[in-house]
Protein backbone atom coordinates (compact mmCIF):
# COMPACT_ATOMS: atom_id res chain seq x y z
CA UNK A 1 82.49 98.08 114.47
CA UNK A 2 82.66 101.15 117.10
CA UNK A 3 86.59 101.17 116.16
CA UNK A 4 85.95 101.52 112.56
CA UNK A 5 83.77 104.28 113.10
CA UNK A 6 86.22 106.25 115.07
CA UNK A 7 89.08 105.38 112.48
CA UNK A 8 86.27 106.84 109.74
CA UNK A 9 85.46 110.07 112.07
CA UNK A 10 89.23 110.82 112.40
CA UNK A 11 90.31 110.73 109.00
CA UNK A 12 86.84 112.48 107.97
CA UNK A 13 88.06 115.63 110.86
CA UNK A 14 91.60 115.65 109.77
CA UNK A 15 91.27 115.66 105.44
CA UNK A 16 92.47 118.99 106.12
CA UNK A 17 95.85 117.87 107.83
CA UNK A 18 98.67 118.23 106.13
CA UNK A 19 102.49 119.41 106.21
CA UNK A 20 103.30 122.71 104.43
CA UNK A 21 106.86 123.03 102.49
CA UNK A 22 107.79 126.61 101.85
CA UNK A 23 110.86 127.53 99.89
CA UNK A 24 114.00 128.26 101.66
CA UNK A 25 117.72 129.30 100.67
CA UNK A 26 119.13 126.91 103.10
CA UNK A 27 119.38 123.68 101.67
CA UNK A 28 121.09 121.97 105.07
CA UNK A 29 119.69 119.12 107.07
CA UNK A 30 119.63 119.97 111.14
CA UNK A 31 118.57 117.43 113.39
CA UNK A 32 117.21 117.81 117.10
CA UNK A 33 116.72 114.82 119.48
CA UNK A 34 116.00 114.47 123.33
CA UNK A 35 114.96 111.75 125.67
CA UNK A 36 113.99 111.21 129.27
CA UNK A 37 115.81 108.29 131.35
CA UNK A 38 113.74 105.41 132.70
CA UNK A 39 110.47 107.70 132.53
CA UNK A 40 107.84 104.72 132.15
CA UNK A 41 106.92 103.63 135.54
CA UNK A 42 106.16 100.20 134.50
CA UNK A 43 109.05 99.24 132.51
CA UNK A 44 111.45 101.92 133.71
CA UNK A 45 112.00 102.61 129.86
CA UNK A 46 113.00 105.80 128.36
CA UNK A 47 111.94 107.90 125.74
CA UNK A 48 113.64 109.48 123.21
CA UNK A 49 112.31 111.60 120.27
CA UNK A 50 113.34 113.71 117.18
CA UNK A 51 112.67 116.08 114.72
CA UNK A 52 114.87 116.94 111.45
CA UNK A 53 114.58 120.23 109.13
CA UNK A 54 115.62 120.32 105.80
CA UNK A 55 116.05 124.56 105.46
CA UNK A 56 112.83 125.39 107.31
CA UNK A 57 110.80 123.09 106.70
CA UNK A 58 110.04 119.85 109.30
CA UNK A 59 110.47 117.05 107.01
CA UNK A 60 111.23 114.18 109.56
CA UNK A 61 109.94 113.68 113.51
CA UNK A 62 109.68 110.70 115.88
CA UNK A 63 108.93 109.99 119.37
CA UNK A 64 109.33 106.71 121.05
CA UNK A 65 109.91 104.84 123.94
CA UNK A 66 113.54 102.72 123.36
CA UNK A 67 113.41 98.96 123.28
CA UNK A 68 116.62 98.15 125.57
CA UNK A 69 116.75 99.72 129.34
CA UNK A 70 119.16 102.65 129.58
CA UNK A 71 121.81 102.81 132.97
CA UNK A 72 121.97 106.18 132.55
CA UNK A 73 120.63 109.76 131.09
CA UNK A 74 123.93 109.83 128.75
CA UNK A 75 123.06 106.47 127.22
CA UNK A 76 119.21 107.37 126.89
CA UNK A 77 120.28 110.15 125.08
CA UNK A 78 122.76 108.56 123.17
CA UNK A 79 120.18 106.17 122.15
CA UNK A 80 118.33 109.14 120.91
CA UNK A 81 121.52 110.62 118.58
CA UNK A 82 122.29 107.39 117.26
CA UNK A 83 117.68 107.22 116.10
CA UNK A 84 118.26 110.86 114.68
CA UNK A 85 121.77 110.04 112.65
CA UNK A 86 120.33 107.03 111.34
CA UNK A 87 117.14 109.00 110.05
CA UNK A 88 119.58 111.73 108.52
CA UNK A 89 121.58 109.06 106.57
CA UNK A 90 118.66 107.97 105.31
CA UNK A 91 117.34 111.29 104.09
CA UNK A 92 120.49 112.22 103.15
CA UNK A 93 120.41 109.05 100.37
CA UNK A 94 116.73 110.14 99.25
CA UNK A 95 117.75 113.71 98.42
CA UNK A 96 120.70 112.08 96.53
CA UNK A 97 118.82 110.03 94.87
CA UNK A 98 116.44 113.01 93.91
CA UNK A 99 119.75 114.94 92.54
CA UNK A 100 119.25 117.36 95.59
CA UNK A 101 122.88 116.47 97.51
CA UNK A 102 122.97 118.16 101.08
CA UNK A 103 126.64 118.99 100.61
CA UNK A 104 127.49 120.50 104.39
CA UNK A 105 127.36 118.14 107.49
CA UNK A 106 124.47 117.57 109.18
CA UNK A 107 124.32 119.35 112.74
CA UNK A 108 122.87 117.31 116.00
CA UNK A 109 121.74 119.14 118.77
CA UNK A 110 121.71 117.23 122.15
CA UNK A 111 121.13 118.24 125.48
CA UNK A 112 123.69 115.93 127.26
CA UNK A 113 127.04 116.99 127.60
CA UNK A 114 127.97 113.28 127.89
CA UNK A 115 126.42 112.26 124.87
CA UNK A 116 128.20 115.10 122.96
CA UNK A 117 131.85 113.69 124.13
CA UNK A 118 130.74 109.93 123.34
CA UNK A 119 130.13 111.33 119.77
CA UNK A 120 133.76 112.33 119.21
CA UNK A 121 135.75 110.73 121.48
CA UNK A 122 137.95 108.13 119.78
CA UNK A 123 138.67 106.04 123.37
CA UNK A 124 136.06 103.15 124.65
CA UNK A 125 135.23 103.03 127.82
CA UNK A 126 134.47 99.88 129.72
CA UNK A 127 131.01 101.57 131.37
CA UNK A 128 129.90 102.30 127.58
CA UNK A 129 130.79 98.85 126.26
CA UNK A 130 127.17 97.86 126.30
CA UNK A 131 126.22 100.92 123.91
CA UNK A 132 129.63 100.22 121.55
CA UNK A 133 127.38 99.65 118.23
CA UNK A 134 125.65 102.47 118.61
CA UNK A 135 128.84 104.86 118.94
CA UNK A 136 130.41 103.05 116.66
CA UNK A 137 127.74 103.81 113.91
CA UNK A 138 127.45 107.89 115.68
CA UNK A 139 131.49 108.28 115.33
CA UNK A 140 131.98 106.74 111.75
CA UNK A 141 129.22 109.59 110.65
CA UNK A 142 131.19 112.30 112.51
CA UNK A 143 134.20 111.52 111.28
CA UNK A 144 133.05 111.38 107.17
CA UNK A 145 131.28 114.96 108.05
CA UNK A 146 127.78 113.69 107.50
């Protein structure tokens, strides 16, 4: 009972929550993302997170820790541009579908130099075997300009 109470007290203190859409004359998605490496001290997980802007407006944000362990800070991160280019396809499709085609390439900013090369570099490595689907599915959207 003391849970539904606080569930009825938060939504009663946040009715006035909301996100605010102005108009803007750029009509291109830009995507951010980030991530820590092994930053739970329990599981030794890591966290990645994202946010993507259609113009000016926030339209798309997520922060989570990443099911699989990551070796390294370049795979973390990686794990974190392959989350964010998966969430721009898919908003990409809805503002199709809503006749409102982003017709320039969506940009992804990354912190990790590594993770940057992964994303364009044509030759597999045998240390990034383990992350192959995920820069498979990172390249093919590169390489189509989306």
């Amino acid at each position: 009972m003391s849970a539904l109470k606080r569930i009825i007290r938060y939504i009663h203190g946040t009715l006035d929550f909301g996100l605010h859409l102005y108009p803007s004359s750029v009509s291109k998605l830009v995507s951010y993302t980030d991530a820590d490496w092994a930053g739970c001290p329990d599981t030794r997980r890591s966290t990645s997170g994202y946010c993507v802007y259609l113009g000016d407006n926030l339209i798309s944000w997520s922060a989570k820790r990443q099911h699989t362990l990551s070796r390294s800070s370049a795979e973390a991160e990686y794990r974190g541009v392959a989350n964010v280019v998966s969430e721009s396809c898919w908003i990409r499709n809805l503002l199709l579908e809503l006749y409102c085609p982003v017709t320039t390439a969506t940009l992804v900013y990354c912190d990790n130099v590594s993770a940057v090369y992964l994303s364009g570099n044509p030759v597999q490595h045998q240390r990034t075997k383990h992350i192959e689907m995920d820069i498979h599915f990172v390249r093919e959207k590169v390489a189509r300009g989306q």
